[in-house]
Protein backbone atom coordinates (compact mmCIF):
# COMPACT_ATOMS: atom_id res chain seq x y z
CA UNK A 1 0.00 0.00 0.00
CA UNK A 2 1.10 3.35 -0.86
CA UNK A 3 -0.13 6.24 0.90
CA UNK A 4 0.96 9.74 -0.64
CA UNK A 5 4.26 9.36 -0.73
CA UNK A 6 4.93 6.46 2.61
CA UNK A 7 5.27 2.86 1.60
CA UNK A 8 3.15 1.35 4.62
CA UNK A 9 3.70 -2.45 4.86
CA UNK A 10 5.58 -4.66 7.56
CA UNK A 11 8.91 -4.10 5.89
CA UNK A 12 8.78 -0.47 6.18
CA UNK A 13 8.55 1.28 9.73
CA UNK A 14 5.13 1.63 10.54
CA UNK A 15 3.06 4.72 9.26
CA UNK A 16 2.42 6.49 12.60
CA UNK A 17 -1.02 8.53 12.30
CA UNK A 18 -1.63 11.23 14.94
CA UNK A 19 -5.74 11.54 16.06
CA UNK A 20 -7.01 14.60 16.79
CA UNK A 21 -10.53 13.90 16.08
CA UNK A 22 -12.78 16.08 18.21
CA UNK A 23 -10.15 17.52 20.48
CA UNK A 24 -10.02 21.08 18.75
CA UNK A 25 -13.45 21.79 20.39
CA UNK A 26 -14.55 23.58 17.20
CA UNK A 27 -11.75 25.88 17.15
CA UNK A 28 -10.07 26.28 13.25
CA UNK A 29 -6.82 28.05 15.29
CA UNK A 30 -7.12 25.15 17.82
CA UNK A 31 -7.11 22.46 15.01
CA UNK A 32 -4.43 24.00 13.41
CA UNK A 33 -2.20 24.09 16.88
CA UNK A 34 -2.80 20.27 16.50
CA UNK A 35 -1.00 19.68 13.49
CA UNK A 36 1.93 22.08 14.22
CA UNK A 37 2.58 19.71 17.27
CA UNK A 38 1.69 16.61 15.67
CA UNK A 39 4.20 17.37 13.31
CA UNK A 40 7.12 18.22 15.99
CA UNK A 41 6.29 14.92 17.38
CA UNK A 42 7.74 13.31 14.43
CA UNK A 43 4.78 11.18 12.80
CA UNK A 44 4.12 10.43 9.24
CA UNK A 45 0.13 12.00 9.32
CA UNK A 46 -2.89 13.87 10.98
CA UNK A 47 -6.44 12.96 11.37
CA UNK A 48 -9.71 14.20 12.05
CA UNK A 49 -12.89 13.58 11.86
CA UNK A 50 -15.75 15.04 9.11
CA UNK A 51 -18.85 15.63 11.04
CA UNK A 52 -21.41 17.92 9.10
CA UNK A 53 -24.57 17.48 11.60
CA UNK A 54 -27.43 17.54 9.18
CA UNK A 55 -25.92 14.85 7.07
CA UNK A 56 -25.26 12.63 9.56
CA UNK A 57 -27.83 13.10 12.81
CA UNK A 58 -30.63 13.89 13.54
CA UNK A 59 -31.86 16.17 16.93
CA UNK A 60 -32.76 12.83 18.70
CA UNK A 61 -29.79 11.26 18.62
CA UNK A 62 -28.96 10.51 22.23
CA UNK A 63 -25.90 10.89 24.36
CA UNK A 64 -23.42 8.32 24.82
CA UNK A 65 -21.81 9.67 27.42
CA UNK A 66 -23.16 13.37 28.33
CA UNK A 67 -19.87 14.93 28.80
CA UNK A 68 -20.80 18.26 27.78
CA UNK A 69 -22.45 20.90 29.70
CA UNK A 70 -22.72 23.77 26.70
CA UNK A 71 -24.33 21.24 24.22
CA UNK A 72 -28.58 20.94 25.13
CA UNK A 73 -27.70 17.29 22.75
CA UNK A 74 -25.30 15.45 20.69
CA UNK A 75 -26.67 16.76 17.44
CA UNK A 76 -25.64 20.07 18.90
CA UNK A 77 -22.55 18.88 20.00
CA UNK A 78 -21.96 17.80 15.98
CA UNK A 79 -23.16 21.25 14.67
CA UNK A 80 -20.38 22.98 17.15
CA UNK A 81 -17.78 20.89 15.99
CA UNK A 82 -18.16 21.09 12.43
CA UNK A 83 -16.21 23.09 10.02
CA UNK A 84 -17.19 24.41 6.51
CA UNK A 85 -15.64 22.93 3.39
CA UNK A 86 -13.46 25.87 3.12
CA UNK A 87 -12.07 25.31 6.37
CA UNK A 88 -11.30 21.90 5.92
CA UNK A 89 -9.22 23.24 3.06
CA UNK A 90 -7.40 25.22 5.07
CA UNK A 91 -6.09 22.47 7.62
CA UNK A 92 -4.90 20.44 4.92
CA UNK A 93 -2.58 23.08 3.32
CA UNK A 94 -1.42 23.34 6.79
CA UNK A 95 -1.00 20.07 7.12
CA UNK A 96 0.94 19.77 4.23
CA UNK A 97 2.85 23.23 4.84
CA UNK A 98 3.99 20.77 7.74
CA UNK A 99 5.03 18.16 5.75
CA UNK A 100 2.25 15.59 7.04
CA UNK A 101 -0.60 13.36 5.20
CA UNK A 102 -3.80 14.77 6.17
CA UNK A 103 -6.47 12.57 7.04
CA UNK A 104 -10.00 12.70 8.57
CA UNK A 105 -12.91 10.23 8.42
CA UNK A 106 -16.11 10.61 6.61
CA UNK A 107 -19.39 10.22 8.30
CA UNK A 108 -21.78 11.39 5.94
CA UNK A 109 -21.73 10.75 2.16
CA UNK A 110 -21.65 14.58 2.06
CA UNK A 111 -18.33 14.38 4.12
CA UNK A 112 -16.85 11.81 1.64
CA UNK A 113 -17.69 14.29 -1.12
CA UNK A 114 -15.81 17.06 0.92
CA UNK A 115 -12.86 14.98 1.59
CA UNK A 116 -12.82 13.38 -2.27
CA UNK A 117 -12.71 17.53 -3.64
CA UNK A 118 -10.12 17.73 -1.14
CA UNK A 119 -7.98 15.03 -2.65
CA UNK A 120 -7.03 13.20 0.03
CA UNK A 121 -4.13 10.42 -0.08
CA UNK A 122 -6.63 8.00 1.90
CA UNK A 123 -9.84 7.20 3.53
CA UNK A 124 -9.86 6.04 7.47
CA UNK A 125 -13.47 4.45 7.93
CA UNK A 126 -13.92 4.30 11.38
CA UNK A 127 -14.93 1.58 13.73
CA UNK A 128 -18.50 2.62 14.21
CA UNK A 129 -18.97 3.13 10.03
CA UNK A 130 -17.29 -0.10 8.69
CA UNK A 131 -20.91 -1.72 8.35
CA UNK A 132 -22.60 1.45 6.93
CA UNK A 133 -22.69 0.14 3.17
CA UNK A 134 -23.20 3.73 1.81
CA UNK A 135 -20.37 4.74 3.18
CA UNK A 136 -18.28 1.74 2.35
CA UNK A 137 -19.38 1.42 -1.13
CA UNK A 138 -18.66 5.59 -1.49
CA UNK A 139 -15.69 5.34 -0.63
CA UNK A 140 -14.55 2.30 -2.26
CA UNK A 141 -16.06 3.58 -5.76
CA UNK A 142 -13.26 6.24 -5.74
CA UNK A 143 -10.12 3.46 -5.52
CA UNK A 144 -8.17 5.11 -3.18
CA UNK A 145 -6.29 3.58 -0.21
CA UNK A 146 -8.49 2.42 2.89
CA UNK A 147 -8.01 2.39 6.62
CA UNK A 148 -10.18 0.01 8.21
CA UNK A 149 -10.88 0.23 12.23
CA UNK A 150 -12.38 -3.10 13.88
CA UNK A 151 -12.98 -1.93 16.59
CA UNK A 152 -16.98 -2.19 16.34
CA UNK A 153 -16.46 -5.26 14.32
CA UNK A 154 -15.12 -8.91 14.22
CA UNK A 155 -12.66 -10.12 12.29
CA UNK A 156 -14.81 -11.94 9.89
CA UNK A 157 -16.70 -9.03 9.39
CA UNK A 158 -13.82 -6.73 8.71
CA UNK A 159 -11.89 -9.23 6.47
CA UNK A 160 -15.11 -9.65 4.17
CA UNK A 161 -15.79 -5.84 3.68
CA UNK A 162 -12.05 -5.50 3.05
CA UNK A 163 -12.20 -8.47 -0.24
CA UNK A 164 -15.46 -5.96 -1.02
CA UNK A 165 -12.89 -2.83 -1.16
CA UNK A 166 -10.63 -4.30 -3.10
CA UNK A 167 -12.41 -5.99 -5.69
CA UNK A 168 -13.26 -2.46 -6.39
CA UNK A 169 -9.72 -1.72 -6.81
CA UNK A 170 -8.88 -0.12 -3.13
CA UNK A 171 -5.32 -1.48 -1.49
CA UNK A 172 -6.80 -2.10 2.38
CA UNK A 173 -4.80 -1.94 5.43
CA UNK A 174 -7.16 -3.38 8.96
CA UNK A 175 -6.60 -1.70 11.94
CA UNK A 176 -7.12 -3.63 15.22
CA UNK A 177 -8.80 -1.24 18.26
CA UNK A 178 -10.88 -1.48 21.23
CA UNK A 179 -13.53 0.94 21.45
CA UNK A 180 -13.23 1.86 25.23
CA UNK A 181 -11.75 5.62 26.37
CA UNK A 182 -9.03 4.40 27.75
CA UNK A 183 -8.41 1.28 26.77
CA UNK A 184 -6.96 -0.80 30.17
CA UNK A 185 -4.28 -3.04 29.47
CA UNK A 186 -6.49 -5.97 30.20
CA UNK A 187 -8.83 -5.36 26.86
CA UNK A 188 -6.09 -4.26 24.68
CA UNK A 189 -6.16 -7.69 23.68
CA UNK A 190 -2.39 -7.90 21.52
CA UNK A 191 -3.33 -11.20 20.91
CA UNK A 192 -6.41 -10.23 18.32
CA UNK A 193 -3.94 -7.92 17.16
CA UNK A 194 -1.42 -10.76 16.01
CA UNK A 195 -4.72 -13.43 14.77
CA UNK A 196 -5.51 -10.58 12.65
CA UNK A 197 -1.81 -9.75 11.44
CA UNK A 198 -1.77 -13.53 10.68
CA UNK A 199 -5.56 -13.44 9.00
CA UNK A 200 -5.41 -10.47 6.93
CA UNK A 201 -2.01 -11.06 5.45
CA UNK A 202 -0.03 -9.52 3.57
CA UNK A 203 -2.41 -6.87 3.47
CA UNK A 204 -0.90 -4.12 6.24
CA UNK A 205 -2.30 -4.49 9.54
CA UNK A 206 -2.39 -1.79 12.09
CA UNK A 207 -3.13 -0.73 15.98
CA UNK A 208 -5.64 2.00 16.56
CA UNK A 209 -4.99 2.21 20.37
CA UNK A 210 -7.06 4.18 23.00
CA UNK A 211 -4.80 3.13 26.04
CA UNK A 212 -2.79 6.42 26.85
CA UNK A 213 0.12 4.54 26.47
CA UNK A 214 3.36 3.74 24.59
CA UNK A 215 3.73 0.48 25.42
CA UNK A 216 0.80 -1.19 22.84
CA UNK A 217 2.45 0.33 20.17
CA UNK A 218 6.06 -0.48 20.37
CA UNK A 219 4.73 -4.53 21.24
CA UNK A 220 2.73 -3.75 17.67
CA UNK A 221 5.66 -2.54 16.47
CA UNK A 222 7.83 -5.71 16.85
CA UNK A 223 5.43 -8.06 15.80
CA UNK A 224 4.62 -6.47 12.67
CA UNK A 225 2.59 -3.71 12.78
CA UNK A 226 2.28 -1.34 9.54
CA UNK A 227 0.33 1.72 10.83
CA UNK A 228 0.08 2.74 14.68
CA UNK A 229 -2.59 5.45 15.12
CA UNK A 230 -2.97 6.95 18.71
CA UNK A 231 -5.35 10.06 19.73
CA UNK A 232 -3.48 13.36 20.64
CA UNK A 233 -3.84 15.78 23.53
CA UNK A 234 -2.15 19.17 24.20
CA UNK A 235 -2.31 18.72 27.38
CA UNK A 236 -3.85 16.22 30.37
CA UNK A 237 -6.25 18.68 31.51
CA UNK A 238 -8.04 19.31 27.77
CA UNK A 239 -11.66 19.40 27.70
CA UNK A 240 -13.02 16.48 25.36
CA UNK A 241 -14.13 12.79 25.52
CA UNK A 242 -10.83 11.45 24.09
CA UNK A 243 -8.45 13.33 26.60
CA UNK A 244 -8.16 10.20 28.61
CA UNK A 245 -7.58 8.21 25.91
CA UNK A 246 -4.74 10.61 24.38
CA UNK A 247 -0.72 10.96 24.71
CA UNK A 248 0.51 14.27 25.63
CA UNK A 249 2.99 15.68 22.91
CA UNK A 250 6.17 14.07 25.18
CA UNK A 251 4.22 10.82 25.04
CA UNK A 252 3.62 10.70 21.33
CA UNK A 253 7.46 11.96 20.45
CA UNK A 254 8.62 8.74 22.95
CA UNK A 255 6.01 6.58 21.01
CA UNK A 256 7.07 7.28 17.95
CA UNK A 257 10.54 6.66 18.78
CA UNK A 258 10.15 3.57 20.39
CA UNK A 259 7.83 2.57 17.36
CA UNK A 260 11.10 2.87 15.13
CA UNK A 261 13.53 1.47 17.38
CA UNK A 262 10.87 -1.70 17.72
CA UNK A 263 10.90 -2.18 14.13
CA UNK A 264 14.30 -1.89 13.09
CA UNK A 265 14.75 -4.80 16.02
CA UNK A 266 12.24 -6.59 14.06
CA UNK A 267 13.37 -5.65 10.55
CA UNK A 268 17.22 -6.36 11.46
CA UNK A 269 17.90 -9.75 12.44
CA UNK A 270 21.04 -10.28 13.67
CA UNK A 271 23.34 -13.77 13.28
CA UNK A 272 25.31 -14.53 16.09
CA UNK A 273 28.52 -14.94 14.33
CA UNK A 274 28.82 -11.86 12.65
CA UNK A 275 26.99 -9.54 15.54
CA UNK A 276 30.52 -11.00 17.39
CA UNK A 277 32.56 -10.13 14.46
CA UNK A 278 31.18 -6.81 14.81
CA UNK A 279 32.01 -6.19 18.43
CA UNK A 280 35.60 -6.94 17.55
CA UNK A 281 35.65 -10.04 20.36
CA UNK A 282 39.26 -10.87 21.05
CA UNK A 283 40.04 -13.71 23.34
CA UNK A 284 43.40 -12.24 24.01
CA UNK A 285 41.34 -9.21 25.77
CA UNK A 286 38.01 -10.57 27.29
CA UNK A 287 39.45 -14.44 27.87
CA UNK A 288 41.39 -15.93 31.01
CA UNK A 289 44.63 -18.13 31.05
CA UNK A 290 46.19 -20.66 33.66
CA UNK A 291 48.24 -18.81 35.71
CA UNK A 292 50.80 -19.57 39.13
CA UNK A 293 49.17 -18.07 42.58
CA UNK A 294 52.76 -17.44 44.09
CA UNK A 295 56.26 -18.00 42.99
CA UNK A 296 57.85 -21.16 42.27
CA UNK A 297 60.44 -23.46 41.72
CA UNK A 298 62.15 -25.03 39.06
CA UNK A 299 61.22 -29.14 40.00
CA UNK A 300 57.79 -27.99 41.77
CA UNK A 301 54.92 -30.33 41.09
CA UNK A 302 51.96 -28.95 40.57
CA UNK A 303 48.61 -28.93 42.31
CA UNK A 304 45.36 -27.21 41.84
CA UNK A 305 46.32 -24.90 44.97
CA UNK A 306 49.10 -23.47 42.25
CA UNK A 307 47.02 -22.50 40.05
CA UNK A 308 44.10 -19.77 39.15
CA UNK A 309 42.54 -18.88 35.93
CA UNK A 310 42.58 -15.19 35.47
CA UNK A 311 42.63 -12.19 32.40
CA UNK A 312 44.02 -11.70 29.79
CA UNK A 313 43.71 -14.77 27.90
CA UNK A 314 46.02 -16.32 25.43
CA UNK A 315 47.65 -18.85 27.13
CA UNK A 316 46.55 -22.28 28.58
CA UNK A 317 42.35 -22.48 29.10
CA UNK A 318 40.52 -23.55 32.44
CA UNK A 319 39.90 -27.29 30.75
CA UNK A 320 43.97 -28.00 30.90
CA UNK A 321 43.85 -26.90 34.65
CA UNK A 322 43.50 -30.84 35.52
CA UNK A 323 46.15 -31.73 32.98
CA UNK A 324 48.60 -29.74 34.61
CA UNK A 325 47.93 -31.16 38.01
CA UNK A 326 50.78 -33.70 38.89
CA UNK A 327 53.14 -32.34 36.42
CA UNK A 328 56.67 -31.02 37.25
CA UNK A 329 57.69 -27.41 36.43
CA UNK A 330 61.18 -26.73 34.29
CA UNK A 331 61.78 -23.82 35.40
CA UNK A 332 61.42 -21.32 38.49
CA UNK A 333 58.25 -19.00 37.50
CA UNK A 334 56.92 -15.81 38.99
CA UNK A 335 53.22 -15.49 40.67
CA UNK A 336 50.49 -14.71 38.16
CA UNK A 337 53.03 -16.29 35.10
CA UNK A 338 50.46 -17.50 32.48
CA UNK A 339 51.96 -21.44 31.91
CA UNK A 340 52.52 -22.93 28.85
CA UNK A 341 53.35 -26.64 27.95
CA UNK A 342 56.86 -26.14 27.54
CA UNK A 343 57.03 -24.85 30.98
CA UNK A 344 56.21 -28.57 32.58
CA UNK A 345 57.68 -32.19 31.84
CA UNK A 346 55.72 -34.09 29.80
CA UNK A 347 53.27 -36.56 31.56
């Protein structure tokens, strides 16, 4: 899969997405903070999220979770978040006056028309939208790269509308996710991550993590993860549903870091042989030899009280200790004098 100009598959380090979703409260100079930081933190691209309230709700849509006060419902929760198609033009020529891949996910066909005059690189179809079939079948009408979330969905589920992308000609990369703000370790459940990294091969498979922490990520990382997308907060104390779900700026620049240094472990393998060729091992430095524990005598037989095995090596090793036992030195020989055959009579 090619997304603008990333190669995003397990051989390539992963394709780190930053989520700002609803965080900029409505604000065009708040959304636009977003992606100056996003892009100081080092990831590949930005996302939000397309909500144009008339399109998508109606008034009676009911609260999930009534976290906010100065919205009398969630349809005018929508309307305060949305921005105008002009707007949304405007964040992704910032977003690409930063050098990132702007993304945001449709929830209205109207949205998907928005997003399709913008030209975007990609669609991200998210969790709660993979079985919306107008939707889908929008977006996979245009050909363009998809991001699929699972985290509404099973695996069977998500596997069979990907084979219906790309027999319309879209390249599909499924994202494993839990749907819970945060996400505790306990339900982060790596191990549907790798079933599906095993399943959906070789398309790329992903981690779309909610857990406020590093950690998922770099483990996705290493086992083969091709995108990591994470939700982004400017700061703990933000207003906003995903806050607790969100790395600060410090955690995202340590993610993504950690996300390359995971991969390169993974996309590096290392042979033993030559990764101790490389070190420069020399026996003569890091080895021990047999060596006298006090002075002796020329006509001294040995005993194992004589003798110690100690740095540097390059003389006799600790397995001809017991073959020097018994045997009669030659000559007189100082303490700590590495011994050498010629130094005893033969047995």
């Amino acid at each position: 899969m090619r997304i603008s100009g990333y190669e995003v598959g397990r051989e390539h380090s992963p394709f780190v997405i930053a989520e700002v979703a609803q965080s900029h409260e409505g604000s065009l100079g708040q959304a636009m903070a977003f992606i100056d930081v996003a892009a100081e933190c080092g990831v590949q691209a930005v996302k939000f999220q397309t909500h144009i309230a008339a399109e998508e709700s109606t008034p009676r849509e009911p609260w999930r979770i009534p976290f906010s006060p100065q919205d009398a419902s969630r349809y005018d929760y929508w309307r305060r978040m949305e921005f105008s198609f002009d707007q949304w033009a405007l964040l992704k020529e910032h977003a690409e006056r930063r050098r990132l891949v702007f993304l945001s996910s449709p929830f209205s066909v109207r949205a998907c028309e928005w997003l399709q005059k913008l030209d975007i690189a990609a669609w991200k179809i998210a969790s709660g939208e993979v079985g919306n079939r107008e939707i889908v079948e929008w977006v996979g009408a245009t050909g363009k790269p998809v991001l699929l979330s699972g985290g509404l969905t099973d695996a069977d589920r998500l596997l069979g509308v990907a084979r219906t992308l790309e027999e319309r000609g879209s390249s599909v990369a499924l994202l494993h996710c839990t749907s819970r703000y945060p996400t505790p370790p306990e339900e982060v459940g790596m191990n549907c991550f790798a079933d599906l990294l095993e399943r959906a091969a070789p398309r790329p498979v992903g981690l779309s993590d909610h857990s406020a922490s590093t950690v998922p990520a770099v483990v996705a990382a290493y086992l083969g993860a091709s995108i990591i997308e994470v939700h982004l907060t400017l700061h703990p104390r933000m207003f906003g549903p995903d806050v607790v779900a969100s790395l600060t700026p410090d955690g995202l620049r340590s993610l993504v870091e950690g996300v390359r240094f995971a991969s390169t472990l993974r996309n590096r393998p290392v042979a033993k042989g030559r990764r101790l060729d490389g070190l420069g091992y020399d026996p003569a430095i890091f080895g021990r030899s047999v060596v006298t524990v006090r002075s002796l005598a020329a006509g001294h037989r040995l005993t194992r009280q004589d003798l110690a095995y100690k740095k540097p090596g390059g003389g006799l090793a600790y397995d001809d200790l017991e073959r020097l036992v018994g045997r009669t030195l030659i000559r007189p020989v100082d303490r700590d004098t590495p011994l050498e055959w010629n130094d005893v009579r033969p047995a």
